[in-house]
Protein backbone atom coordinates (compact mmCIF):
# COMPACT_ATOMS: atom_id res chain seq x y z
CA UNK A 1 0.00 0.00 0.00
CA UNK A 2 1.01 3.66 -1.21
CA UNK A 3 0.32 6.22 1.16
CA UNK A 4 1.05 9.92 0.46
CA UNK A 5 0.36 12.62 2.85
CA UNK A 6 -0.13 16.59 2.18
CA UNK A 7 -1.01 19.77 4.39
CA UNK A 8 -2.81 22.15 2.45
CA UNK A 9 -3.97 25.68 4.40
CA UNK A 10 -6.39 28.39 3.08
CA UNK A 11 -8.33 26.39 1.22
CA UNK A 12 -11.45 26.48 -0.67
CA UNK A 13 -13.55 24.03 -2.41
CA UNK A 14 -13.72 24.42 -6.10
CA UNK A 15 -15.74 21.34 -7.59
CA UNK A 16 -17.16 18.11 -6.09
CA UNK A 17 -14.82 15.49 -6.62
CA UNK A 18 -15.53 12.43 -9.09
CA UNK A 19 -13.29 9.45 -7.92
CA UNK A 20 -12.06 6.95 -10.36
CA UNK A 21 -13.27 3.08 -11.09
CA UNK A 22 -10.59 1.34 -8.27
CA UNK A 23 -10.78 4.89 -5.70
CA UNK A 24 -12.24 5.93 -2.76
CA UNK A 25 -12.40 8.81 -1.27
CA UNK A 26 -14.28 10.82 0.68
CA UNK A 27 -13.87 14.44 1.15
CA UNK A 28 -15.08 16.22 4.25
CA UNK A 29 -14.67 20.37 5.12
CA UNK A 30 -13.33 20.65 8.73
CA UNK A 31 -12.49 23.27 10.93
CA UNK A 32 -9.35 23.08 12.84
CA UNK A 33 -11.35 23.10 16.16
CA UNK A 34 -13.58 20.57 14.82
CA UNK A 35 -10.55 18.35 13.81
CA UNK A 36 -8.77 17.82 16.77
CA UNK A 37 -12.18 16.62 17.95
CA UNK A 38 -12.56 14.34 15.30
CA UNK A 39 -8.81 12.56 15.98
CA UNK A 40 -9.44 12.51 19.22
CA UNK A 41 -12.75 9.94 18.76
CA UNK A 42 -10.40 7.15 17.24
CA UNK A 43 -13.07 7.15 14.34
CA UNK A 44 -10.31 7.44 11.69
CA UNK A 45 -8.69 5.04 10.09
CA UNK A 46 -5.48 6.74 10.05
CA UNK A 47 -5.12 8.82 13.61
CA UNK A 48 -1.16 8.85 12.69
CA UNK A 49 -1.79 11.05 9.82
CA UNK A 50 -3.56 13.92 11.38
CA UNK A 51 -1.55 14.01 14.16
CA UNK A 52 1.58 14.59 11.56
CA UNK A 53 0.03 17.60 9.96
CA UNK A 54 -0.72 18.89 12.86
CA UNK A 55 3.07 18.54 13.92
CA UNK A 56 3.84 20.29 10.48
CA UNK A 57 1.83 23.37 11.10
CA UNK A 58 3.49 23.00 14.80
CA UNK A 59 0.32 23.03 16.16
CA UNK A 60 0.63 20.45 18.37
């Protein structure tokens, strides 16, 4: 499994995505606040990812 990881900041939504035959994804509009929440709840499948952008913006 590839995994590739990105921060992006300032943001805004320009088109609904369409994902490809063999994709998923699923994109969601979160506030920073709203985020941290979110990790915290161990709902996500990949808690080690959010936690490193968070690092990169040093806003841990």
């Amino acid at each position: 499994m590839n995994r590739y990881c990105f921060v992006a900041t300032d943001c805004e939504k320009a088109s609904d995505h369409q994902a490809g035959e063999h994709e998923f994804v699923e994109i969601e509009m979160l506030s920073l606040k709203d985020f941290r929440k979110l990790l915290r709840t161990g709902k996500m499948t990949d808690v080690e990812v959010g936690y490193l952008g968070l690092d990169f913006l040093n806003l841990l």
